[in-house]
N, C-alpha and C. Protein backbone atom coordinates (compact mmCIF):
# COMPACT_ATOMS: atom_id res chain seq x y z
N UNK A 1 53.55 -46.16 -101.69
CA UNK A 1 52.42 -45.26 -101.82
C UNK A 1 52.29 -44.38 -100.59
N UNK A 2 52.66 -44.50 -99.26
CA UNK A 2 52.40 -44.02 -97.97
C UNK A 2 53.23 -42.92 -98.16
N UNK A 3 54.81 -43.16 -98.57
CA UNK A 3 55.56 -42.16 -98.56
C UNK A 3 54.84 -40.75 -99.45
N UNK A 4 54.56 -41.45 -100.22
CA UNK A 4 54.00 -40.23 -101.25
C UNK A 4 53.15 -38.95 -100.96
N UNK A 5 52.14 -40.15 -100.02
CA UNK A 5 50.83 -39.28 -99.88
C UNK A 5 51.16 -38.07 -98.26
N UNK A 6 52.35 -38.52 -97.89
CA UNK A 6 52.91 -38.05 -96.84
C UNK A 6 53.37 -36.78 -97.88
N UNK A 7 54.05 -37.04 -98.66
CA UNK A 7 54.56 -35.83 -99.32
C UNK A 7 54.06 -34.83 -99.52
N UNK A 8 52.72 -35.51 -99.67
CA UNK A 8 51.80 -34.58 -100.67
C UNK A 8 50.68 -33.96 -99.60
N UNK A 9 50.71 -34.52 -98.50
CA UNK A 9 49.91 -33.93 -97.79
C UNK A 9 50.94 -32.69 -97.01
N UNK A 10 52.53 -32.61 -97.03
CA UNK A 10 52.84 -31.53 -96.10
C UNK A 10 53.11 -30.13 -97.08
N UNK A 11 53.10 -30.93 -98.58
CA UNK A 11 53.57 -30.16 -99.46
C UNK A 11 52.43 -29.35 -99.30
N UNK A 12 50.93 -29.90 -99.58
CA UNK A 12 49.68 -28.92 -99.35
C UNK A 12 50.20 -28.05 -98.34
N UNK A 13 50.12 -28.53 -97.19
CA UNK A 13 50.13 -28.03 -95.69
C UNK A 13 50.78 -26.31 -96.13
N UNK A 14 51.99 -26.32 -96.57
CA UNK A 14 52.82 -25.40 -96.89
C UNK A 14 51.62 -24.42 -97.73
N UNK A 15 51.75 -25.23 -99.05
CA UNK A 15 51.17 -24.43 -99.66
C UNK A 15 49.89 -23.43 -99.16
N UNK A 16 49.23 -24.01 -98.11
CA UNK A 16 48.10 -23.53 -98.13
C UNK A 16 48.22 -22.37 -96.58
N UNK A 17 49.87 -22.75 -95.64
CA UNK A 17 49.59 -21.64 -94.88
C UNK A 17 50.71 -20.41 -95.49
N UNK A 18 51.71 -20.99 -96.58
CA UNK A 18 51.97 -19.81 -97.08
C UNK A 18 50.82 -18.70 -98.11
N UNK A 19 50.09 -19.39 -98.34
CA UNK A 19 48.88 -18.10 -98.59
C UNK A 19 48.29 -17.57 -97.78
N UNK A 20 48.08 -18.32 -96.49
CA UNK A 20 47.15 -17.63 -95.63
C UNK A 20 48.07 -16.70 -94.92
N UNK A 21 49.46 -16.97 -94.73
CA UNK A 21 50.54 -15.87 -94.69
C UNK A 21 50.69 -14.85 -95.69
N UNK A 22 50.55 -15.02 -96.37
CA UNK A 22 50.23 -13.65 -97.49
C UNK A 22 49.26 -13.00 -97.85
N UNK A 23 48.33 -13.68 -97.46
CA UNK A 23 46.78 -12.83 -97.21
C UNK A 23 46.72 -11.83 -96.31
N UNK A 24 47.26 -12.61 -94.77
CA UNK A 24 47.34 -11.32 -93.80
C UNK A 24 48.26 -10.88 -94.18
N UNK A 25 49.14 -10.69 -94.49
CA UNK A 25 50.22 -9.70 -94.63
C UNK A 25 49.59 -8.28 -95.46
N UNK A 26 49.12 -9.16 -96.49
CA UNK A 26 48.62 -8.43 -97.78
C UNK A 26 47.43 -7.30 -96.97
N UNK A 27 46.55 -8.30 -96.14
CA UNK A 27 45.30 -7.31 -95.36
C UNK A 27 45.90 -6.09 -94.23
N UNK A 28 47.10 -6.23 -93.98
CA UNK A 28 47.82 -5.72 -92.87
C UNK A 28 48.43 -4.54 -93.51
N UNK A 29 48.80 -4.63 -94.90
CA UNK A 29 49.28 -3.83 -95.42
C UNK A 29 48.79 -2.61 -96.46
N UNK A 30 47.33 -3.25 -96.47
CA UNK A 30 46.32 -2.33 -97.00
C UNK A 30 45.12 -1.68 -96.08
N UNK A 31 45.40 -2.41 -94.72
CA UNK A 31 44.61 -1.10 -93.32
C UNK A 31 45.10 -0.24 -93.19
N UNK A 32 44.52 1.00 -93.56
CA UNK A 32 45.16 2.24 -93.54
C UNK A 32 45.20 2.52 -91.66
N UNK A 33 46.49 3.08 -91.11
CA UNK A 33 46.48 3.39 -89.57
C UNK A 33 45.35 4.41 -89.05
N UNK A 34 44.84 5.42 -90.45
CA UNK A 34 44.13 6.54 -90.17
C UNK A 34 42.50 6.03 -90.68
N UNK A 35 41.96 5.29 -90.33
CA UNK A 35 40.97 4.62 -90.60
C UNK A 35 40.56 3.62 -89.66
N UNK A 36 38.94 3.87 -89.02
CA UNK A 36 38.64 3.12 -88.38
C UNK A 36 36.97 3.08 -88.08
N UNK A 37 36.18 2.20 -88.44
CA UNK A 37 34.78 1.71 -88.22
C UNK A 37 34.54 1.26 -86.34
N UNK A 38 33.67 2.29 -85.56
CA UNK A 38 33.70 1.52 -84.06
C UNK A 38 32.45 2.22 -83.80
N UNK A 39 31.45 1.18 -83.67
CA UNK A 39 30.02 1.11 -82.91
C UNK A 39 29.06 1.56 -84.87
N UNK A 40 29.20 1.34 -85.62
CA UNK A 40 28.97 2.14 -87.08
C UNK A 40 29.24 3.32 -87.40
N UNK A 41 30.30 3.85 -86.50
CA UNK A 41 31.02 5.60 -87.25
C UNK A 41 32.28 5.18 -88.08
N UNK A 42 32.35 5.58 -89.04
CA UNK A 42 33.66 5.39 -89.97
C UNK A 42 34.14 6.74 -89.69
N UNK A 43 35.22 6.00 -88.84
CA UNK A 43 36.27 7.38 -88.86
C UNK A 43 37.84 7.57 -89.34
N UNK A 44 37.93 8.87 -90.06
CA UNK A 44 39.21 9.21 -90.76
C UNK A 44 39.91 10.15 -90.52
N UNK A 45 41.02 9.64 -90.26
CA UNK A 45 42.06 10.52 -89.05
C UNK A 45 43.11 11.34 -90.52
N UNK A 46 43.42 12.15 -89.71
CA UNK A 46 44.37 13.16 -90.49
C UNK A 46 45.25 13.73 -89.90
N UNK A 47 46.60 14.16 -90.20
CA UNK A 47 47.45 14.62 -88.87
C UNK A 47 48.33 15.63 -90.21
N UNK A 48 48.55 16.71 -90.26
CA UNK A 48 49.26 17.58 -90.81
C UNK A 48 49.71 18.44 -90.55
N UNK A 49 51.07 19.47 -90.86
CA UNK A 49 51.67 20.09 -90.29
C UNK A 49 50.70 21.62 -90.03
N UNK A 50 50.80 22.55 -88.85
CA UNK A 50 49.96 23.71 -88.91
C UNK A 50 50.97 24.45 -89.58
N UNK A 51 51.80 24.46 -90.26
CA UNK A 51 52.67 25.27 -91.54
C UNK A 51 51.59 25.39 -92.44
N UNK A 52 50.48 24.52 -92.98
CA UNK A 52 50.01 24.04 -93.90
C UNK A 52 48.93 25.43 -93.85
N UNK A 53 48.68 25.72 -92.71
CA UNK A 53 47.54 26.84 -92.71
C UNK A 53 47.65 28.24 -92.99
N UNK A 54 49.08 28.31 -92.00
CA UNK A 54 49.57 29.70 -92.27
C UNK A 54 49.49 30.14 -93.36
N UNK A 55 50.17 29.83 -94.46
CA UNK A 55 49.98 30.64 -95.73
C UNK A 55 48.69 31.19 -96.05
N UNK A 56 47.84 31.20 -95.47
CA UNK A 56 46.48 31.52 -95.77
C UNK A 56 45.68 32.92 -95.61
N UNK A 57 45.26 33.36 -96.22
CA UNK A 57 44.83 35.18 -95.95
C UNK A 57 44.17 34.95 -94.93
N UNK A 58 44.22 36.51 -93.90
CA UNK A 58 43.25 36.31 -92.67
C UNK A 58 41.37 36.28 -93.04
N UNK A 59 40.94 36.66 -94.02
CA UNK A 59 40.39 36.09 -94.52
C UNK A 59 39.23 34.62 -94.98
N UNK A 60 40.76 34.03 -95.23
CA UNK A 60 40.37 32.42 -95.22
C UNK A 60 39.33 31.53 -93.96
N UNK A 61 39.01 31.06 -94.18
CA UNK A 61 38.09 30.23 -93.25
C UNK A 61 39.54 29.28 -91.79
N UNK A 62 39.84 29.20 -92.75
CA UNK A 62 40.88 27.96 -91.87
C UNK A 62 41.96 29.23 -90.81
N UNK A 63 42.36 30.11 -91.69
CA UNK A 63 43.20 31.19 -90.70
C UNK A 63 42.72 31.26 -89.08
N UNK A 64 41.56 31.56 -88.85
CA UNK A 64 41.29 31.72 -87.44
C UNK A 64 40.79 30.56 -86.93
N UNK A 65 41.26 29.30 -87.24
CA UNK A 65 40.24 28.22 -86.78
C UNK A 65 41.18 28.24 -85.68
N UNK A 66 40.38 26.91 -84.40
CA UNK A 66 40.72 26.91 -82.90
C UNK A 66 41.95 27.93 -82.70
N UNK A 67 41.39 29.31 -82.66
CA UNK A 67 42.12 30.53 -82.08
C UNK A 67 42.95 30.81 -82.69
N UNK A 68 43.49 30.41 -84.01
CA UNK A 68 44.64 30.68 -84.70
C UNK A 68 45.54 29.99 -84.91
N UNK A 69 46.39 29.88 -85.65
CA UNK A 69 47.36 28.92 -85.77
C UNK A 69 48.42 29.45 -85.38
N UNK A 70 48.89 28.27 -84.15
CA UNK A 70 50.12 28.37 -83.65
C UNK A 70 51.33 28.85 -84.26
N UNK A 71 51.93 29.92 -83.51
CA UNK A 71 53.44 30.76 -84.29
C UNK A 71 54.58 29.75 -83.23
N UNK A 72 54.13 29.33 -82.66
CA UNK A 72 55.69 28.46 -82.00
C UNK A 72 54.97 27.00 -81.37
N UNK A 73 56.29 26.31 -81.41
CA UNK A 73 56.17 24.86 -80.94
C UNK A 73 56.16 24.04 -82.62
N UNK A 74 56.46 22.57 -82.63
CA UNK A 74 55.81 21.86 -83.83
C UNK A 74 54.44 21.69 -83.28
N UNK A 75 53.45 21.91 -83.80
CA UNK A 75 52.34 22.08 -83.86
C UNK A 75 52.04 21.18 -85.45
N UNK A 76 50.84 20.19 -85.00
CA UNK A 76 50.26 19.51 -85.75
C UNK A 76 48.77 19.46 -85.96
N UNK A 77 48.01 19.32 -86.87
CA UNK A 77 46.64 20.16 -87.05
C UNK A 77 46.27 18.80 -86.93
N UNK A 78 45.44 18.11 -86.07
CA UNK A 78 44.90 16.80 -86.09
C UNK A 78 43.16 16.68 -86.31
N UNK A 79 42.61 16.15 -87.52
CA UNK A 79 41.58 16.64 -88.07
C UNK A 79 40.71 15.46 -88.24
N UNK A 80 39.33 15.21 -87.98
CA UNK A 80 38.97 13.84 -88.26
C UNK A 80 37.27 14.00 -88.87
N UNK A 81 37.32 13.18 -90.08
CA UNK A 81 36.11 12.93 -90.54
C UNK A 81 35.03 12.24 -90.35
N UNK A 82 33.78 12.45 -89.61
CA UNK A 82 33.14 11.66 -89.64
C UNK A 82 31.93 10.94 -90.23
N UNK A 83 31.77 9.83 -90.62
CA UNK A 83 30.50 9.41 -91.26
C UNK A 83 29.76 8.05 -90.99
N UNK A 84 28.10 7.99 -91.12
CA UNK A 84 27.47 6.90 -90.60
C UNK A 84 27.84 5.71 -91.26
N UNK A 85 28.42 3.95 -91.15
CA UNK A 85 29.19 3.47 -91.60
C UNK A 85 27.91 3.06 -92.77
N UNK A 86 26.71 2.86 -92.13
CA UNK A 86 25.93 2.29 -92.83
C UNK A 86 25.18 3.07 -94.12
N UNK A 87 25.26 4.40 -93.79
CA UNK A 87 24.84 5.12 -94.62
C UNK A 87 25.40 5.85 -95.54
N UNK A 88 27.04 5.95 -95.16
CA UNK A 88 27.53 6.77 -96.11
C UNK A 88 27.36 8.68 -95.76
N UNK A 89 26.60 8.95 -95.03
CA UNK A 89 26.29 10.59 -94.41
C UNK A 89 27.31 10.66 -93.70
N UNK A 90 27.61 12.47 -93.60
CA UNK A 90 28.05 12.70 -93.00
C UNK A 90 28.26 12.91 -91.53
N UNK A 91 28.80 12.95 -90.22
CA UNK A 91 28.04 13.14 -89.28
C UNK A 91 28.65 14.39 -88.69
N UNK A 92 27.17 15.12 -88.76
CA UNK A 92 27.52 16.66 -88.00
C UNK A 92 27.00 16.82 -86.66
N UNK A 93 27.28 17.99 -86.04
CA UNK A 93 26.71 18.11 -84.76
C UNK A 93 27.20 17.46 -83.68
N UNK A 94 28.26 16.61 -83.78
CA UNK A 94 29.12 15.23 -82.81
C UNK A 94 30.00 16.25 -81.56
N UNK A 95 30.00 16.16 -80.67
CA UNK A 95 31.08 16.66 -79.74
C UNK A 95 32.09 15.39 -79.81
N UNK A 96 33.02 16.48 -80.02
CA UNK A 96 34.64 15.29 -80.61
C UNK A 96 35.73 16.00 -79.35
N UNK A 97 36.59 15.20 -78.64
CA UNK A 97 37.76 15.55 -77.64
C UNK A 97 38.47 14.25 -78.45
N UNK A 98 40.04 14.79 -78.22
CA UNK A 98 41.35 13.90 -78.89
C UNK A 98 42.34 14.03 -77.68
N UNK A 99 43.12 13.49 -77.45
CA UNK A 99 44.52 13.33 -76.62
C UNK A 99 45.39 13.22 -77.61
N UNK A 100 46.23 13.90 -77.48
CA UNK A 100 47.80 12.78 -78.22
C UNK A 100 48.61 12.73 -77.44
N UNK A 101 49.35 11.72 -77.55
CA UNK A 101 50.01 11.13 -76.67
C UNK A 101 51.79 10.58 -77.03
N UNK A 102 52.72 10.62 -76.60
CA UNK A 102 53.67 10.18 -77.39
C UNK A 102 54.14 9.10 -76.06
N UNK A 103 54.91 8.14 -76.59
CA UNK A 103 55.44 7.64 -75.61
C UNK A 103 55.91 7.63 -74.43
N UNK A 104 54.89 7.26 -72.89
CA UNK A 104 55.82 7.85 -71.68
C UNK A 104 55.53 9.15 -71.35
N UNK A 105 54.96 9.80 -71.42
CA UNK A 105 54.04 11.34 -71.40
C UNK A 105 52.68 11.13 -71.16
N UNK A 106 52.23 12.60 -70.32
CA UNK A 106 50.70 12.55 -70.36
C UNK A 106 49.90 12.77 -72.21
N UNK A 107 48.49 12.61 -71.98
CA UNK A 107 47.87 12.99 -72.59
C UNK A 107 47.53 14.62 -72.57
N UNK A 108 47.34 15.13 -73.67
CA UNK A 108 46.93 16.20 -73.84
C UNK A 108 45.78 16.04 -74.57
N UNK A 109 44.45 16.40 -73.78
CA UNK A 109 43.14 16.81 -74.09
C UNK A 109 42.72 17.78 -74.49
N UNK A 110 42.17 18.31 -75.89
CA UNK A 110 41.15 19.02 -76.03
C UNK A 110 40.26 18.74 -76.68
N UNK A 111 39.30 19.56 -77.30
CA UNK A 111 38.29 19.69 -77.66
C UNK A 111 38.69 19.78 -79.39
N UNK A 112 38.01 18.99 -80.14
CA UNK A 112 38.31 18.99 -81.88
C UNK A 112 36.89 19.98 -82.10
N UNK A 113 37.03 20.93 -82.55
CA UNK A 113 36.32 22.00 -82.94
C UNK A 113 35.61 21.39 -84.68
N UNK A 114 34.47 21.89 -84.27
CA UNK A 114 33.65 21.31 -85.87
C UNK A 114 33.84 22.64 -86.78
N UNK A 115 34.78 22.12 -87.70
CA UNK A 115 34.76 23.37 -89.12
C UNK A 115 34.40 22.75 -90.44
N UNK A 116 33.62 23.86 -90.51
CA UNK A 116 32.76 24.05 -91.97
C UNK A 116 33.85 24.57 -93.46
N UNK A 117 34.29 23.40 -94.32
CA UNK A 117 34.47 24.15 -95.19
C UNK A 117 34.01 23.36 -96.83
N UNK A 118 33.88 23.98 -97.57
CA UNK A 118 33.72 23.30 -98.65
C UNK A 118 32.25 22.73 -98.59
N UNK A 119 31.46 23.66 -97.66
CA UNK A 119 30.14 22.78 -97.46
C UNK A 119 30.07 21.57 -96.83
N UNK A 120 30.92 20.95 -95.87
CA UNK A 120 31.26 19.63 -95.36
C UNK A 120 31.90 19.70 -94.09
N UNK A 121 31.60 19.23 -92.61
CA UNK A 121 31.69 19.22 -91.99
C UNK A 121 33.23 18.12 -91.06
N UNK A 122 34.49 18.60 -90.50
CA UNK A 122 34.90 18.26 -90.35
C UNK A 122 35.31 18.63 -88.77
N UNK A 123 35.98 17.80 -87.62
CA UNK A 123 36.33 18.36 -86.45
C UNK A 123 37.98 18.16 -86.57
N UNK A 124 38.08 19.10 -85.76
CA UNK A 124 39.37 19.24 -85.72
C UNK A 124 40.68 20.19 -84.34
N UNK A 125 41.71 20.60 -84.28
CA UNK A 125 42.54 21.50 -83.62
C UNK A 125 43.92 20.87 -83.77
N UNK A 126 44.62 21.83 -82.98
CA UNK A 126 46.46 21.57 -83.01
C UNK A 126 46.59 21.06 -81.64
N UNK A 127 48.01 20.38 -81.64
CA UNK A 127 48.28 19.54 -80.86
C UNK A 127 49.65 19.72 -81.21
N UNK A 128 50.56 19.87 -79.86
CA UNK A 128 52.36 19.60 -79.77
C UNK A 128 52.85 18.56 -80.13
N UNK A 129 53.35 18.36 -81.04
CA UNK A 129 54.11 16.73 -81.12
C UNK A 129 55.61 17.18 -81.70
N UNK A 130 56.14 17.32 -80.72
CA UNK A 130 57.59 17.85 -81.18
C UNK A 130 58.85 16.82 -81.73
N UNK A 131 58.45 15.57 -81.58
CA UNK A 131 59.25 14.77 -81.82
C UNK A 131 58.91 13.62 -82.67
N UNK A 132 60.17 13.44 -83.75
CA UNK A 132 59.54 12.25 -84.49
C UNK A 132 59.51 10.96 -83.62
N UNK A 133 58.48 10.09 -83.84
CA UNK A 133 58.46 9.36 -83.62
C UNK A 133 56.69 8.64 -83.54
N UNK A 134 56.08 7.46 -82.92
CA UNK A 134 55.19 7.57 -82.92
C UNK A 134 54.57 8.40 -81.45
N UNK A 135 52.77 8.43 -82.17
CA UNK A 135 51.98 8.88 -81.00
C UNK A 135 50.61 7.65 -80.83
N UNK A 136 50.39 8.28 -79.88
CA UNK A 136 48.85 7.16 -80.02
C UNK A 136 47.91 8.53 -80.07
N UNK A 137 46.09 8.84 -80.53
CA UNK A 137 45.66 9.64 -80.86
C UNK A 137 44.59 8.96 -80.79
N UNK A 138 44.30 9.58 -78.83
CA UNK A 138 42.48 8.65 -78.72
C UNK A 138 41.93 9.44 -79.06
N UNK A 139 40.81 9.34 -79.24
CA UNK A 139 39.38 9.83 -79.70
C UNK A 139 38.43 10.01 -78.99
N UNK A 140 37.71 10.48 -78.44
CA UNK A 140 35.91 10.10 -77.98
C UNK A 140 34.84 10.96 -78.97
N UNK A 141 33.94 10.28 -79.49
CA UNK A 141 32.84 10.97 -80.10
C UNK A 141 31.41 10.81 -79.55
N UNK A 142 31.37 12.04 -79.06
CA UNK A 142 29.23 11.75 -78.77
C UNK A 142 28.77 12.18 -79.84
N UNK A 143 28.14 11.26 -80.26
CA UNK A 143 26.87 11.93 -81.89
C UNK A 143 25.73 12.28 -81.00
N UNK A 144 24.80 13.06 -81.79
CA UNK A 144 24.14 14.05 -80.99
C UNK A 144 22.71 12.70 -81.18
N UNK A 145 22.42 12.73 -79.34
CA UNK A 145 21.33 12.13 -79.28
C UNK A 145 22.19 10.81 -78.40
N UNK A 146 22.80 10.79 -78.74
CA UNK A 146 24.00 9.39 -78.23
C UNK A 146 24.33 9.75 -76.44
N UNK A 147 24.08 8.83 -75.71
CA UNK A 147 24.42 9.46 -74.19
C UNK A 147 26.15 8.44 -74.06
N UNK A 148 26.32 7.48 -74.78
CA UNK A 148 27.32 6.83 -74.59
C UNK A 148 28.55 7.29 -75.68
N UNK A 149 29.83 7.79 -75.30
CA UNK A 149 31.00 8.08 -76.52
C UNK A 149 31.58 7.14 -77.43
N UNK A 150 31.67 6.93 -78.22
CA UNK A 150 32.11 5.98 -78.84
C UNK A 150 34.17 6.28 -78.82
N UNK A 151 34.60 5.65 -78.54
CA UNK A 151 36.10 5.92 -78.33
C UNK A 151 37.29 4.70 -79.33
N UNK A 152 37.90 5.45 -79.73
CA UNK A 152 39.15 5.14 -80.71
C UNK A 152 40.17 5.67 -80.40
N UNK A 153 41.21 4.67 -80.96
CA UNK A 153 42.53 5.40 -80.48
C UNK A 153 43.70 4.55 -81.71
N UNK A 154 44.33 5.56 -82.53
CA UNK A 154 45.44 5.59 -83.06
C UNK A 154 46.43 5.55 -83.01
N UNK A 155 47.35 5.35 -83.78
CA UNK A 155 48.87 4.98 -84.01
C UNK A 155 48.88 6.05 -84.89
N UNK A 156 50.06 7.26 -84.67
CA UNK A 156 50.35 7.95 -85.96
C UNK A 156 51.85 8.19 -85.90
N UNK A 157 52.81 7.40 -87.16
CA UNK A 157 53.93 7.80 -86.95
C UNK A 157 54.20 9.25 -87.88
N UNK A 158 55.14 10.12 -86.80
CA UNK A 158 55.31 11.54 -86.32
C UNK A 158 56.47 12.05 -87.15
N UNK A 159 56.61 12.45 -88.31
CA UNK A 159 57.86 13.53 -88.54
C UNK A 159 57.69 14.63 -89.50
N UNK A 160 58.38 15.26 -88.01
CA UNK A 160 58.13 16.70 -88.31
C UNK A 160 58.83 17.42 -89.09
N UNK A 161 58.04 18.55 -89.32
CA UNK A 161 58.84 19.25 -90.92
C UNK A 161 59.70 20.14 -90.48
């Protein structure tokens, strides 16, 4: 009888950390990299090529955003959404600065400019990332009224078009 219950207790054992091995895996593999909740701001990162703008009449809202869109360098439009986690609102009025960063290099700081389109408030600008590979992509956000920044920082793997 001893042997048995020996059996049966490692056989559980297994059983029960190969699920908990597939749970995280499973949770690991459904955190999106461009997604992140810190201090109650849900924030949603975006990184797209500034090719994406050009086509656009001068006209367009997006054509002249942060000074124009870059005619040289890979240039990447790095854009981020913000909203109250608890409420679901949007959050406007935020002074937003980003770095990106690639491996072994400084940061490059600026300022994510708040653009209006579609009636909805998003911050955003371009950023050099000339090389595939990854970047990291901190964040700081002051929401208005806030004396302290709330700060994030990303993983975005990089290839360029």
């Amino acid at each position: 009888m001893y042997p048995y219950s020996v059996k049966t207790f490692w056989k559980t054992v297994l059983v029960v950390m190969s699920l908990a091995t597939l749970n995280a895996i499973a949770a690991a593999t459904d955190a999106p990299e461009n997604f992140q909740v810190v201090n109650g701001v849900a924030i949603y990162l975006g990184v797209m090529p500034a090719q994406i703008v050009q086509g656009h009449t001068k006209e367009h809202p997006e054509a002249g955003m942060h000074g124009g869109v870059p005619t040289r360098g890979q240039r990447a439009h790095v854009v981020l959404a913000l909203f109250d986690d608890a409420t679901g609102r949007r959050i406007e009025g935020a002074q937003v600065t980003a770095a990106v960063m690639e491996l072994g290099l400084g940061p490059e700081w600026k300022t994510l400019e708040p653009m209006r389109i579609a009636d909805t408030i998003t911050y955003g600008n371009y950023f050099d990332m000339p090389d595939n590979g990854i970047y990291d992509i901190q964040v700081r956000i002051r929401r208005p009224g806030e004396a302290q920044p709330i700060e994030a920082t990303f993983t975005h793997r990089h290839f360029k078009q």
